[in-house]
N, C-alpha and C. Protein backbone atom coordinates (compact mmCIF):
# COMPACT_ATOMS: atom_id res chain seq x y z
N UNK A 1 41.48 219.35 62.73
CA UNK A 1 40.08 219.11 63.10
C UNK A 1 39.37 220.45 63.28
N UNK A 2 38.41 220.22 62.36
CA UNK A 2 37.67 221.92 62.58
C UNK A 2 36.66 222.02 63.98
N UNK A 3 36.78 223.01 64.87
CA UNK A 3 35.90 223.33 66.31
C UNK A 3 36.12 224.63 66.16
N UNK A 4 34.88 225.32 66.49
CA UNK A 4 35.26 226.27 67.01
C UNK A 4 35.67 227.52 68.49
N UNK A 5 35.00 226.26 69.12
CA UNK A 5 34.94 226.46 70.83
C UNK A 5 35.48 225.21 71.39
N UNK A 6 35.94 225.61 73.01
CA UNK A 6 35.81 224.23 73.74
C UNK A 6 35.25 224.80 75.09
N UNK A 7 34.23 223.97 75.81
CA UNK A 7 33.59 224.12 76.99
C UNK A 7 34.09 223.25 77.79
N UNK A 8 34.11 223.36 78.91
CA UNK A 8 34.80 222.39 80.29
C UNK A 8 33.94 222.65 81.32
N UNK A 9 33.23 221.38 82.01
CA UNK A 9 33.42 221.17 83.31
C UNK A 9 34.42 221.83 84.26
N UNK A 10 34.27 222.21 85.46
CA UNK A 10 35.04 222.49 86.22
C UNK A 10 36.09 221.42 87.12
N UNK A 11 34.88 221.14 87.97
CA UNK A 11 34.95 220.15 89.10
C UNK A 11 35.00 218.85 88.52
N UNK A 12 36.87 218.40 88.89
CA UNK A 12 37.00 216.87 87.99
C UNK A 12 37.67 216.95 86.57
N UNK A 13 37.97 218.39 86.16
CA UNK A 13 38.26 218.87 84.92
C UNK A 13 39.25 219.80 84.97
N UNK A 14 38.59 220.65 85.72
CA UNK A 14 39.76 221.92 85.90
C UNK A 14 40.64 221.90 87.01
N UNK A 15 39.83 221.51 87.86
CA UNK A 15 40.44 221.09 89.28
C UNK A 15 40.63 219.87 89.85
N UNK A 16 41.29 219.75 90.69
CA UNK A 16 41.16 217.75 91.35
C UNK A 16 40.78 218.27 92.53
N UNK A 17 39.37 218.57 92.30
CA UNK A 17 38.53 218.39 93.78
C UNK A 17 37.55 218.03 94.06
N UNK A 18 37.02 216.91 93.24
CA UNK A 18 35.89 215.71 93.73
C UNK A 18 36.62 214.76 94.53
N UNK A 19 37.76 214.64 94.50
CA UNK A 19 38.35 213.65 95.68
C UNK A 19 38.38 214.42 96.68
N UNK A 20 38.85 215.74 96.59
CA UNK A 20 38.86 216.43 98.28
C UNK A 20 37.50 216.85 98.78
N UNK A 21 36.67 216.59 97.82
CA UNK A 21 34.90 216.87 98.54
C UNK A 21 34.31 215.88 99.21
N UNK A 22 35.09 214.60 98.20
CA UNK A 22 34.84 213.44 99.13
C UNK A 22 35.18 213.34 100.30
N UNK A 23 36.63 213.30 100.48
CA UNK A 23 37.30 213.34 101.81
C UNK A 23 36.65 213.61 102.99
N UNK A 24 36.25 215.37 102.57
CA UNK A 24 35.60 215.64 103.46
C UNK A 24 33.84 215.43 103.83
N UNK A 25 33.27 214.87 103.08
CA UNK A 25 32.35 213.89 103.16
C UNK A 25 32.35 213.22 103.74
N UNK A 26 33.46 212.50 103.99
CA UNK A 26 33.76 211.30 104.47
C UNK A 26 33.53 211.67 105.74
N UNK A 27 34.65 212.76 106.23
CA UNK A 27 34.89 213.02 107.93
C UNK A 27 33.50 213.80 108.50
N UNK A 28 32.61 214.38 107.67
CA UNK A 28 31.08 214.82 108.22
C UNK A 28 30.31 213.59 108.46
N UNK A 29 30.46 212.79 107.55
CA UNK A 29 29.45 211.45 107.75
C UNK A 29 30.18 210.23 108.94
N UNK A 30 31.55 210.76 109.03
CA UNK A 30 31.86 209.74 110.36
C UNK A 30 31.38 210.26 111.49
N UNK A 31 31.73 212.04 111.81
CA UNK A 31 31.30 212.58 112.88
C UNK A 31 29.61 212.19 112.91
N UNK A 32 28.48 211.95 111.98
CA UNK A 32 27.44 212.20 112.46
C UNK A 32 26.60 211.03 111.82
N UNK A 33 27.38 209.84 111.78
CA UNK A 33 27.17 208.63 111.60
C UNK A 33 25.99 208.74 110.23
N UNK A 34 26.41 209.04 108.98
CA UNK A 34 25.81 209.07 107.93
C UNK A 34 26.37 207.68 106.70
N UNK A 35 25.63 206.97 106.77
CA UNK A 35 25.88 206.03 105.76
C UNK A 35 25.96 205.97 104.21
N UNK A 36 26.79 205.14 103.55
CA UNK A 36 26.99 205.16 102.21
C UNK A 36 27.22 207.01 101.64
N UNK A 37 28.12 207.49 102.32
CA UNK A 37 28.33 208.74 101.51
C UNK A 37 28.41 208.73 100.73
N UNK A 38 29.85 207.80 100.38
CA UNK A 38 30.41 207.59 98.65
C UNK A 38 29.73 207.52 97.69
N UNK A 39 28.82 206.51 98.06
CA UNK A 39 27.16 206.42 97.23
C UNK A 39 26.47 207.92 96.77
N UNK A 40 26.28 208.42 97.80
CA UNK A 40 25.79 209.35 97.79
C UNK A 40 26.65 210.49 96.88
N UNK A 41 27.67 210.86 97.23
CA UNK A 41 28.66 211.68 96.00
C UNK A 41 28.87 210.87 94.94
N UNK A 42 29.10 209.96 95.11
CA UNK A 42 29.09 209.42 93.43
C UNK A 42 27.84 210.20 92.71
N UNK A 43 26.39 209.91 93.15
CA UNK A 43 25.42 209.99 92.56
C UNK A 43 24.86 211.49 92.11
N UNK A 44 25.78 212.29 92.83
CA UNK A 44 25.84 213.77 92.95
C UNK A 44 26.61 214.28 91.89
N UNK A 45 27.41 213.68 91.17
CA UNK A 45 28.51 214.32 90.43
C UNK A 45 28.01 214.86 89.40
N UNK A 46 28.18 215.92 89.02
CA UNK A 46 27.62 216.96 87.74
C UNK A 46 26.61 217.89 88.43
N UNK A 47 25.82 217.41 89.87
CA UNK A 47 24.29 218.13 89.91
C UNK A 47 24.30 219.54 90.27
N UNK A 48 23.77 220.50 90.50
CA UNK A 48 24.08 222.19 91.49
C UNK A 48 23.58 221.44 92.26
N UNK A 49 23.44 222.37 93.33
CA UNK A 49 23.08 222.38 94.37
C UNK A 49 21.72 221.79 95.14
N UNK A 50 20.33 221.92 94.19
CA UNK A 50 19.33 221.93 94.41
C UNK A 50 19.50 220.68 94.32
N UNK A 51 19.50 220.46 92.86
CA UNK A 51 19.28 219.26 92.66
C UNK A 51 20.17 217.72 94.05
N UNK A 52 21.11 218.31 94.03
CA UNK A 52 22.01 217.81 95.36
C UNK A 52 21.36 217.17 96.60
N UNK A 53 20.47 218.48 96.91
CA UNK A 53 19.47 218.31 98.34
C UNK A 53 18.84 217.62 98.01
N UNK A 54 17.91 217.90 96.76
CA UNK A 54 16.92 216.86 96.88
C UNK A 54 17.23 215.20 96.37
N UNK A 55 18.66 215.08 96.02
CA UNK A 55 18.68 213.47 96.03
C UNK A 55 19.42 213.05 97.60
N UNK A 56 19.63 213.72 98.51
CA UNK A 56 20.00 213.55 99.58
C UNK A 56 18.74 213.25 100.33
N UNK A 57 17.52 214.47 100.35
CA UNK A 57 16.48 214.02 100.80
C UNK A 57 15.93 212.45 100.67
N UNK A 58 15.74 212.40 99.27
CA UNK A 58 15.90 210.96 98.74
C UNK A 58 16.36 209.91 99.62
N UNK A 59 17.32 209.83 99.82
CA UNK A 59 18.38 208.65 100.19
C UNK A 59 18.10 208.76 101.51
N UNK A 60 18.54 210.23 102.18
CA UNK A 60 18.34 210.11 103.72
C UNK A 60 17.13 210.41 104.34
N UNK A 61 15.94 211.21 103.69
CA UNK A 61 14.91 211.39 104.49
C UNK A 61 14.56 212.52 104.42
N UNK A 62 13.63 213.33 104.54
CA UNK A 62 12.72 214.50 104.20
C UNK A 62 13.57 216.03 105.66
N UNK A 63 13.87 215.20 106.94
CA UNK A 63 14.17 215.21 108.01
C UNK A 63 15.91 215.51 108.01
N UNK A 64 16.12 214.82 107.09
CA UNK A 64 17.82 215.19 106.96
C UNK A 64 18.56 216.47 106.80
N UNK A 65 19.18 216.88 107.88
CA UNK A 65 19.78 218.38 108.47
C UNK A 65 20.93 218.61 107.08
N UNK A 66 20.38 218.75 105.57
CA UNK A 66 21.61 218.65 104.65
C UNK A 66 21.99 220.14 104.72
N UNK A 67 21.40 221.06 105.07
CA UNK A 67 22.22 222.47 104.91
C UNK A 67 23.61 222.58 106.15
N UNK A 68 22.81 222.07 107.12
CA UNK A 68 23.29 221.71 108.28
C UNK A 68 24.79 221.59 108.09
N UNK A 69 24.61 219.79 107.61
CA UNK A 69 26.40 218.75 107.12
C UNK A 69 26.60 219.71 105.56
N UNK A 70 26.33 219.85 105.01
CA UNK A 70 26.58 220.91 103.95
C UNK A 70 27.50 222.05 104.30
N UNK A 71 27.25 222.87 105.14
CA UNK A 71 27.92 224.12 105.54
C UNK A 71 29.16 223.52 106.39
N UNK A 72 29.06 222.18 107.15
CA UNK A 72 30.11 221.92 107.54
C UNK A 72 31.18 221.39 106.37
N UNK A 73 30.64 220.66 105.97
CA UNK A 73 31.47 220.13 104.81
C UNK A 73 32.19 221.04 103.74
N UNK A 74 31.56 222.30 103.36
CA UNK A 74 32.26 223.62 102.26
C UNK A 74 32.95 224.07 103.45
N UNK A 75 33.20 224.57 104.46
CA UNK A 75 33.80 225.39 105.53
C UNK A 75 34.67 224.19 105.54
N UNK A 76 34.64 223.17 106.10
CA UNK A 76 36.02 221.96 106.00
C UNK A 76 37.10 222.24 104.82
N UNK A 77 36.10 222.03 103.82
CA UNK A 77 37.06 222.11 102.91
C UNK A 77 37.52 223.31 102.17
N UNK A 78 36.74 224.55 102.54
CA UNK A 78 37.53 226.28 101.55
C UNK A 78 38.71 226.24 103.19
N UNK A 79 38.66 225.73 104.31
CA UNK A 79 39.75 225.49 105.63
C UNK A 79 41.29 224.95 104.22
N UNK A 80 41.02 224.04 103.99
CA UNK A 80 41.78 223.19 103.68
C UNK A 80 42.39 223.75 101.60
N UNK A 81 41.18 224.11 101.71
CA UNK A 81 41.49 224.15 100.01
C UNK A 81 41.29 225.44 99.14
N UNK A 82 41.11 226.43 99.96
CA UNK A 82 40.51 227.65 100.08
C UNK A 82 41.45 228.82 99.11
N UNK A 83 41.56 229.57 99.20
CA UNK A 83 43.07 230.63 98.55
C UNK A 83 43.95 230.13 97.89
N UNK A 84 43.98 229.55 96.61
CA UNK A 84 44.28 228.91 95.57
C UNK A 84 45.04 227.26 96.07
N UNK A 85 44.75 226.98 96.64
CA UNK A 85 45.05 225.84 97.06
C UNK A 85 44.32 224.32 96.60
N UNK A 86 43.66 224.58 95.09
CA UNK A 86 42.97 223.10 95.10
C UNK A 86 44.00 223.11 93.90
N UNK A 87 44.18 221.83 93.30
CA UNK A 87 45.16 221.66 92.71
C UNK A 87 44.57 221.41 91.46
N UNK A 88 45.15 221.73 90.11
CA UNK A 88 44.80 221.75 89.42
C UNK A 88 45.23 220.54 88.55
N UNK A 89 44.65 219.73 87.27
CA UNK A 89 44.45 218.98 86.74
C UNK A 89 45.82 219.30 85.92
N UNK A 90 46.30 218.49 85.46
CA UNK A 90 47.69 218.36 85.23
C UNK A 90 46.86 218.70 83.59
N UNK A 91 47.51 219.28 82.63
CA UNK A 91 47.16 219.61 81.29
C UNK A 91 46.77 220.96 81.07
N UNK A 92 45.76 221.35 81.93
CA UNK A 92 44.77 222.57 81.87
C UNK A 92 45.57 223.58 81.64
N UNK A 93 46.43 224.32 81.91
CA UNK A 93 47.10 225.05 81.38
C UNK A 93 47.74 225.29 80.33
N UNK A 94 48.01 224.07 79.97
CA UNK A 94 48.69 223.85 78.41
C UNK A 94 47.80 223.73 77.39
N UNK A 95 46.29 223.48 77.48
CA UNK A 95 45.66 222.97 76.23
C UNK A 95 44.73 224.60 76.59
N UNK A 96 44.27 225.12 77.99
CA UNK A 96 44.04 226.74 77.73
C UNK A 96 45.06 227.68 76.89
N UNK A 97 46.78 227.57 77.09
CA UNK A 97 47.19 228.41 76.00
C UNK A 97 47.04 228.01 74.78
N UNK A 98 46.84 226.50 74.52
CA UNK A 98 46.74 226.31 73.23
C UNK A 98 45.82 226.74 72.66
N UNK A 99 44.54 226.66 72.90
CA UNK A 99 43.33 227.04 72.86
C UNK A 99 43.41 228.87 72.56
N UNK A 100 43.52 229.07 73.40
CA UNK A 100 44.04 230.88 72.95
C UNK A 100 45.05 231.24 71.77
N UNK A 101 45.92 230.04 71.70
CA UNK A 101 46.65 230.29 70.53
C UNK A 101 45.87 230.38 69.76
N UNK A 102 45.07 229.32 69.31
CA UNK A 102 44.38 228.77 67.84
C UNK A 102 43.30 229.66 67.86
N UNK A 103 42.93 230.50 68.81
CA UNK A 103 42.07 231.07 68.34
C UNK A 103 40.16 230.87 68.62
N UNK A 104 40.46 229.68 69.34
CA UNK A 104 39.34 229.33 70.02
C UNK A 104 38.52 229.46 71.02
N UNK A 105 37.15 229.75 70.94
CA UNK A 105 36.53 230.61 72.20
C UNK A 105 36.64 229.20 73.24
N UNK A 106 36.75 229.89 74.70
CA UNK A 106 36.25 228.75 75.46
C UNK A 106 35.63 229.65 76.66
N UNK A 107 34.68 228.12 76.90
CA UNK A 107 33.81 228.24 77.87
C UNK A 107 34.21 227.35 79.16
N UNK A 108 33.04 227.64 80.74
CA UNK A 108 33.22 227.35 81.49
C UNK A 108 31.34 226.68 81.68
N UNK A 109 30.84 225.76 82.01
CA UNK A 109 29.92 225.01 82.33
C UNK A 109 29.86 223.90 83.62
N UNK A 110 29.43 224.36 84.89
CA UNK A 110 29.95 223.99 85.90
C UNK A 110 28.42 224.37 86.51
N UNK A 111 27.86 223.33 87.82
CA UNK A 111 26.65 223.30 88.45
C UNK A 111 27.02 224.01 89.45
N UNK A 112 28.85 224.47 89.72
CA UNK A 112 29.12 225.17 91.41
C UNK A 112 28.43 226.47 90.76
N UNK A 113 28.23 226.72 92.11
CA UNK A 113 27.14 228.62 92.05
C UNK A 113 28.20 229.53 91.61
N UNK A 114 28.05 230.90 91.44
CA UNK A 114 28.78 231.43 90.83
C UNK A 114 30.33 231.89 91.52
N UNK A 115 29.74 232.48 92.77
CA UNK A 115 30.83 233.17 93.76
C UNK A 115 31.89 232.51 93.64
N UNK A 116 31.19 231.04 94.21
CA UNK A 116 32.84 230.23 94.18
C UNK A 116 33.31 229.81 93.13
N UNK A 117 32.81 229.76 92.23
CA UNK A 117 33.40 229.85 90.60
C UNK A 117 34.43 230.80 90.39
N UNK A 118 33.97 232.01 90.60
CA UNK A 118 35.08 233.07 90.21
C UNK A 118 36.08 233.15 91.27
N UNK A 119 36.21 232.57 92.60
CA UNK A 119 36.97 233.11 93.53
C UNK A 119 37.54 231.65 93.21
N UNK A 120 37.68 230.54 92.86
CA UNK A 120 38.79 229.31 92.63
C UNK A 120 39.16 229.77 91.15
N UNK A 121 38.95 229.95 90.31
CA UNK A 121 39.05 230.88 88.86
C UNK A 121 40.28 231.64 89.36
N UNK A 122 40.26 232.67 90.08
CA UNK A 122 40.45 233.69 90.45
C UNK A 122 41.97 233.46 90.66
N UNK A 123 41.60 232.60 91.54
CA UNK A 123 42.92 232.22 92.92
C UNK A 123 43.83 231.50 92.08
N UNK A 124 43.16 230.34 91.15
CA UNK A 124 44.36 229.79 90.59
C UNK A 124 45.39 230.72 89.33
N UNK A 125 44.43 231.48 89.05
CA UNK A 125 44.72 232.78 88.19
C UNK A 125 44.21 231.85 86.47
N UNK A 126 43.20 231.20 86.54
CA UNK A 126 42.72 230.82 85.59
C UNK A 126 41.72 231.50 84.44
N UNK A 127 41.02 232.39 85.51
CA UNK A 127 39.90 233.02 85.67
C UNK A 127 40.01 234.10 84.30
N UNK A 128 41.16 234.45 83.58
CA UNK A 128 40.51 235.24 82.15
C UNK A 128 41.13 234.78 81.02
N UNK A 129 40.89 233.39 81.24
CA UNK A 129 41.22 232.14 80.02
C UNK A 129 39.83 232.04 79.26
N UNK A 130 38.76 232.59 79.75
CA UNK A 130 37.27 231.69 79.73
C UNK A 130 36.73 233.47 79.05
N UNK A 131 35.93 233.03 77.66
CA UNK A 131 35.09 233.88 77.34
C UNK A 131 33.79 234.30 77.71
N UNK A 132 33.05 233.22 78.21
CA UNK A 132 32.26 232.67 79.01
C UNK A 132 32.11 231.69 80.19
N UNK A 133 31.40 232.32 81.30
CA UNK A 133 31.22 231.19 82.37
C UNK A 133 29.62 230.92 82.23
N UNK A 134 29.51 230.13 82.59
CA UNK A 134 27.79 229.65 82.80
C UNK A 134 28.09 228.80 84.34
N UNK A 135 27.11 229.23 85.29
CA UNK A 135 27.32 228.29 86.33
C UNK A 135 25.69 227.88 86.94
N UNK A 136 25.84 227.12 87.96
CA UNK A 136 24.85 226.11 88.42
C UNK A 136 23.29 227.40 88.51
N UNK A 137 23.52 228.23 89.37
CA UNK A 137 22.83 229.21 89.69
C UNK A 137 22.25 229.87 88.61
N UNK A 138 22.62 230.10 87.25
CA UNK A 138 22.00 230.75 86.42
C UNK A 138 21.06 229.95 85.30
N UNK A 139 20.84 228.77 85.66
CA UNK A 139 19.95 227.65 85.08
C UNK A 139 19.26 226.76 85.53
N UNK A 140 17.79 227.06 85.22
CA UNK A 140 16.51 226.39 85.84
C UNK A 140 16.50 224.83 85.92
N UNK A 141 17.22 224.33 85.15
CA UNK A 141 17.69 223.18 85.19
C UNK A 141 19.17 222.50 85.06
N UNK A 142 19.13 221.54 86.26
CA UNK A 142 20.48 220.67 86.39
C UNK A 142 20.98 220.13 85.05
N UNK A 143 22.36 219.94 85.28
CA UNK A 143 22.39 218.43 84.49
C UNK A 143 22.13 217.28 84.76
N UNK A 144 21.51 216.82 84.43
CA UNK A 144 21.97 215.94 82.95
C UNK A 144 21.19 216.37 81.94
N UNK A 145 20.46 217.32 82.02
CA UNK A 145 19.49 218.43 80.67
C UNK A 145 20.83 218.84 80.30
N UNK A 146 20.59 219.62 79.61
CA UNK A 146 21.44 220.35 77.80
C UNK A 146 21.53 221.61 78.46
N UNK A 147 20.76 222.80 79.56
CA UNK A 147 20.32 223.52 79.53
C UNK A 147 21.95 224.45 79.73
N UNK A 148 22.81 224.37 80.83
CA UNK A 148 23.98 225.01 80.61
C UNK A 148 24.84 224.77 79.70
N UNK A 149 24.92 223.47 79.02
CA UNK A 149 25.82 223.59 77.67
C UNK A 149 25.39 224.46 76.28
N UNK A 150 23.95 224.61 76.25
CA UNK A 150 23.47 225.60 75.57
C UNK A 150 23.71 226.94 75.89
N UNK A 151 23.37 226.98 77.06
CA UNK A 151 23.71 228.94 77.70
C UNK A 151 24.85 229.06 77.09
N UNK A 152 26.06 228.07 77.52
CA UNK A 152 27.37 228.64 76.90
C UNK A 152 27.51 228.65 75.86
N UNK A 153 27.24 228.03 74.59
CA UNK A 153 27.51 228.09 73.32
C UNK A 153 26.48 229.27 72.93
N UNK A 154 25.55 229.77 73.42
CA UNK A 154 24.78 230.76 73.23
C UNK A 154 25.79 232.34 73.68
N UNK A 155 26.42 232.14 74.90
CA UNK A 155 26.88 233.15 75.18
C UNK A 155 28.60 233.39 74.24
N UNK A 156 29.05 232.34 73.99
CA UNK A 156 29.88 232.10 73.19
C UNK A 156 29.60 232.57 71.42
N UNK A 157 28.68 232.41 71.35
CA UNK A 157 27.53 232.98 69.74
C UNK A 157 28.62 231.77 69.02
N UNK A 158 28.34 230.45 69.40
CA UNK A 158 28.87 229.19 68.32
C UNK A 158 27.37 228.05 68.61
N UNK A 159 27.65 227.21 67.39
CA UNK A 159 26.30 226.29 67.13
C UNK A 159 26.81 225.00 68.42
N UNK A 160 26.21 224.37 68.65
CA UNK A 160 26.80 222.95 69.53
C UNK A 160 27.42 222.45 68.48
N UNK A 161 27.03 222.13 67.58
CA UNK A 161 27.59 221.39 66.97
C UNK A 161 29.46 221.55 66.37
N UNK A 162 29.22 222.28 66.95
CA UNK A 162 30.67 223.11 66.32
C UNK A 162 31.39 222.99 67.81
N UNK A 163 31.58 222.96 68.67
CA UNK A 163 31.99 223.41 70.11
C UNK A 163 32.61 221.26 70.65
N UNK A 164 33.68 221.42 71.68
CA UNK A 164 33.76 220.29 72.14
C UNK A 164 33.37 220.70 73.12
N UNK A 165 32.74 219.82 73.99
CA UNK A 165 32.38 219.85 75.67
C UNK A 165 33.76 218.56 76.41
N UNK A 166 34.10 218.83 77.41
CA UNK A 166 35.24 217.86 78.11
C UNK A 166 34.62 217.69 79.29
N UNK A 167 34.02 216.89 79.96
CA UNK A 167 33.44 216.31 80.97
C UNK A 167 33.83 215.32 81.63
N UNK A 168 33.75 214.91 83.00
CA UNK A 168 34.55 213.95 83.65
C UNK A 168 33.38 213.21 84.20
N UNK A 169 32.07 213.88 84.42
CA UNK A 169 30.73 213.01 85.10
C UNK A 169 29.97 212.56 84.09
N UNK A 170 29.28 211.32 84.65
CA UNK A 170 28.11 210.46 84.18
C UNK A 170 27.29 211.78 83.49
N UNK A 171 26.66 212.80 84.89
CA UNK A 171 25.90 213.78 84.37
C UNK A 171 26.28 214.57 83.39
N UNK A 172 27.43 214.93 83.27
CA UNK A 172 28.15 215.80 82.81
C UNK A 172 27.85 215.68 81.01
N UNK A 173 28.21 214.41 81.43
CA UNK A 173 28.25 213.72 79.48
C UNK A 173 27.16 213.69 79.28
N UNK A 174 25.88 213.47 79.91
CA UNK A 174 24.84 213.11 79.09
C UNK A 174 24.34 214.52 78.83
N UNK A 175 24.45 215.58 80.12
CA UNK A 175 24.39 216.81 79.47
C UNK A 175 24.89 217.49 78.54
N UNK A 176 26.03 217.25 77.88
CA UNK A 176 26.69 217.71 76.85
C UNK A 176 26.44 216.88 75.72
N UNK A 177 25.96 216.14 75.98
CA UNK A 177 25.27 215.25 74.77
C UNK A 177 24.76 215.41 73.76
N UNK A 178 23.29 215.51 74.73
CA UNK A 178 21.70 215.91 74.45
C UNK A 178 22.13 217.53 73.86
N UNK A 179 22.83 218.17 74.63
CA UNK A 179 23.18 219.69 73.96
C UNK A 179 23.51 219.27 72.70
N UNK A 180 23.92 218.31 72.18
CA UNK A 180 24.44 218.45 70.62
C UNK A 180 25.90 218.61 70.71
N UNK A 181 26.20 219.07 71.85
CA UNK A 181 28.30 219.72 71.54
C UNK A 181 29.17 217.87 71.10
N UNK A 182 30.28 218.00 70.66
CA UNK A 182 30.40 216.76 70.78
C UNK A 182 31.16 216.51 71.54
N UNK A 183 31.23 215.45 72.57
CA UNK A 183 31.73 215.28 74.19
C UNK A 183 32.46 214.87 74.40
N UNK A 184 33.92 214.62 74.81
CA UNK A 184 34.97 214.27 75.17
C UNK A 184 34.76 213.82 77.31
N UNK A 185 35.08 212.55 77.23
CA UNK A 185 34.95 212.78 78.41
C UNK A 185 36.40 211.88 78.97
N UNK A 186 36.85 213.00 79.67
CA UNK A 186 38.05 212.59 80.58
C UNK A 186 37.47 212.18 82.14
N UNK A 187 37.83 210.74 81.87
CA UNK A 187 37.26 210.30 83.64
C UNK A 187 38.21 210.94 85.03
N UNK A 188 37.62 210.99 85.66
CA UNK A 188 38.14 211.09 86.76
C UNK A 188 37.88 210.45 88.35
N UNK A 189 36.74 210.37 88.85
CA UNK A 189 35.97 209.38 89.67
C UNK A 189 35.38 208.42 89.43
N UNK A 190 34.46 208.69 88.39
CA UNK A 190 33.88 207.84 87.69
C UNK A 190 34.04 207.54 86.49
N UNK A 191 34.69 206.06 86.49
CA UNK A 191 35.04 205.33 85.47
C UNK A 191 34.19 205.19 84.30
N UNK A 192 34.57 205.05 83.05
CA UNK A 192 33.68 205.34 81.70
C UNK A 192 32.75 203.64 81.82
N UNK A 193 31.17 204.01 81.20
CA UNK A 193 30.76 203.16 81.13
C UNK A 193 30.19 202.64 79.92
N UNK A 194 29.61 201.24 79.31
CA UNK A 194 29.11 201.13 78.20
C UNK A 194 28.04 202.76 77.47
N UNK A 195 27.59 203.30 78.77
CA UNK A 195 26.46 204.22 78.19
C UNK A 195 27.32 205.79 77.84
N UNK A 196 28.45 205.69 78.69
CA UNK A 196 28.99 207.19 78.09
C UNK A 196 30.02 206.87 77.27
N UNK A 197 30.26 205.26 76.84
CA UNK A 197 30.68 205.36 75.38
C UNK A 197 30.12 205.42 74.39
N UNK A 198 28.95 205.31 74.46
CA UNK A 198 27.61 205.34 73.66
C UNK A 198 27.48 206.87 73.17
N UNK A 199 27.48 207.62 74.50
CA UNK A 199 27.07 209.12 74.27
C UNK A 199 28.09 210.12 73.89
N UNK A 200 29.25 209.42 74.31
CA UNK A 200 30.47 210.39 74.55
C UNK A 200 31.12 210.30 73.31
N UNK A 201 31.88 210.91 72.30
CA UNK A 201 32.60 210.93 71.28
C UNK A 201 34.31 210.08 70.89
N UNK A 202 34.69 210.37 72.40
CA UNK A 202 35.39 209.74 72.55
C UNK A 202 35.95 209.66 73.80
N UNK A 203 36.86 208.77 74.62
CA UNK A 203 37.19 208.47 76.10
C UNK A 203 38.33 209.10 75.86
N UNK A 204 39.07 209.42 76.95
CA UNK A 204 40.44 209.95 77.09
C UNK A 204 41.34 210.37 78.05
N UNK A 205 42.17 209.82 78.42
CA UNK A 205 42.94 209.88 79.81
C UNK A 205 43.18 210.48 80.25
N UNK A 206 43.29 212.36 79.74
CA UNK A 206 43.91 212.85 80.36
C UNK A 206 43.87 214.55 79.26
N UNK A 207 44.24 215.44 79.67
CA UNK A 207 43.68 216.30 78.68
C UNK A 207 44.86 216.55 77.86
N UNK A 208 46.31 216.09 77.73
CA UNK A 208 46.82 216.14 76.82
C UNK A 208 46.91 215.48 75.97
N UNK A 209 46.06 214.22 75.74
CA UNK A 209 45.47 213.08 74.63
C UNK A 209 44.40 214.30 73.99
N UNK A 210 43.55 215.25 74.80
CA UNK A 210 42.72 216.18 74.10
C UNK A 210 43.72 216.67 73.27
N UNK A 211 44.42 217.24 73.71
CA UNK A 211 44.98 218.39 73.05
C UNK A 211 45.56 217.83 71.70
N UNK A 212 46.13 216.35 71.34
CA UNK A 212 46.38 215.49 70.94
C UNK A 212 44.93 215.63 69.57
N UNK A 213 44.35 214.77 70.28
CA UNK A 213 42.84 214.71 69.62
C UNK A 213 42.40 215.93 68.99
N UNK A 214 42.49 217.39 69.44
CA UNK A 214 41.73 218.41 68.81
C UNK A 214 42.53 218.80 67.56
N UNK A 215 44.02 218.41 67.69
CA UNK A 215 45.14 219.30 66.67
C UNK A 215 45.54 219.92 67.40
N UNK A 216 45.61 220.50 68.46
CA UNK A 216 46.21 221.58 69.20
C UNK A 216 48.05 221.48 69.26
């Protein structure tokens, strides 16, 4: 199969830590009696930051202390998950050497800000697998726009059309979509639906069905 790049999601992709964000979601919204979290992170998955607050505002109110449960909630969990300690997605290592074998650029496309990008990168010792990172902070717009799957295939110097994107969010996919890359989406929280089989290229369990799927 001819590609000449592959781009990844982070969060849900590289790492298994949308369940431990939840978690600790969970235990901020018991301490301070916040309803439908789950709701609420579900609906969050793919966004940076901004975008984050303001669907929290949304849901909870103009009034809602989110930097507040925010700072508790990242301090809970870099406590818990901090110095290479988030665990990584069973595959990722094997389809990154493959990927370096064959010769293929890859990218990183992720809404977390940058710092903590490179310091979980870092820690897991992942961090100079990636020719490019693009993260939440360096693009005027969230996903579910195109706008970071473009930066990276731009910083990568490949067409979308040429590049796979591997995504695990609703947002994720429709952003890699609309970019043109063609999208692979490995679920992870959120289960595949009629619309990201629609958008998505193909579904896939797990990233060594990718590796499977690309030729690798």
């Amino acid at each position: 199969m001819k590609f000449d790049a592959v781009v990844f999601d982070m969060d849900g992709v590289i790492f298994d830590s949308e369940k431990k964000v939840v978690e600790c979601w969970q235990e901020i919204a018991a301490k301070h009696n916040i309803e439908e979290i789950e709701e609420a992170c579900s609906a969050c998955l793919g966004l940076n930051r901004e975008a984050t607050k303001v669907y929290f505002f949304s849901k909870y109110g103009e009034d809602f202390p989110y930097e507040e449960y925010k700072t508790e909630m990242s301090d809970l969990f870099h406590t818990r998950y901090g110095n290479g300690k988030i665990p990584v997605k069973q595959g990722v290592r094997e389809i990154l050497d493959s990927l370096k074998g064959h010769g293929k650029k890859i990218a990183l496309a992720t809404s977390t800000r940058e710092a903590i990008v490179v310091d979980e990168l870092k820690a897991a010792g992942l961090y100079d697998y990636f020719d490019a990172i693009v993260c939440g902070n360096m693009v005027e717009k969230s996903k579910p726009e195109p706008d970071i799957f473009l930066m990276a295939c731009e910083k990568l110097a490949v067409v979308p059309k040429d590049a796979f994107a591997i995504e695990d969010s609703y947002n994720g996919v429709r952003s890699a979509s609309s970019a043109g890359i063609r999208t692979i989406m490995v679920p992870d929280l959120a289960p595949a639906t009629e619309e990201m089989r629609e958008l998505a290229e193909v579904i896939l369990p797990s990233l060594y069905e990718v590796m499977e799927y690309c030729g690798l």
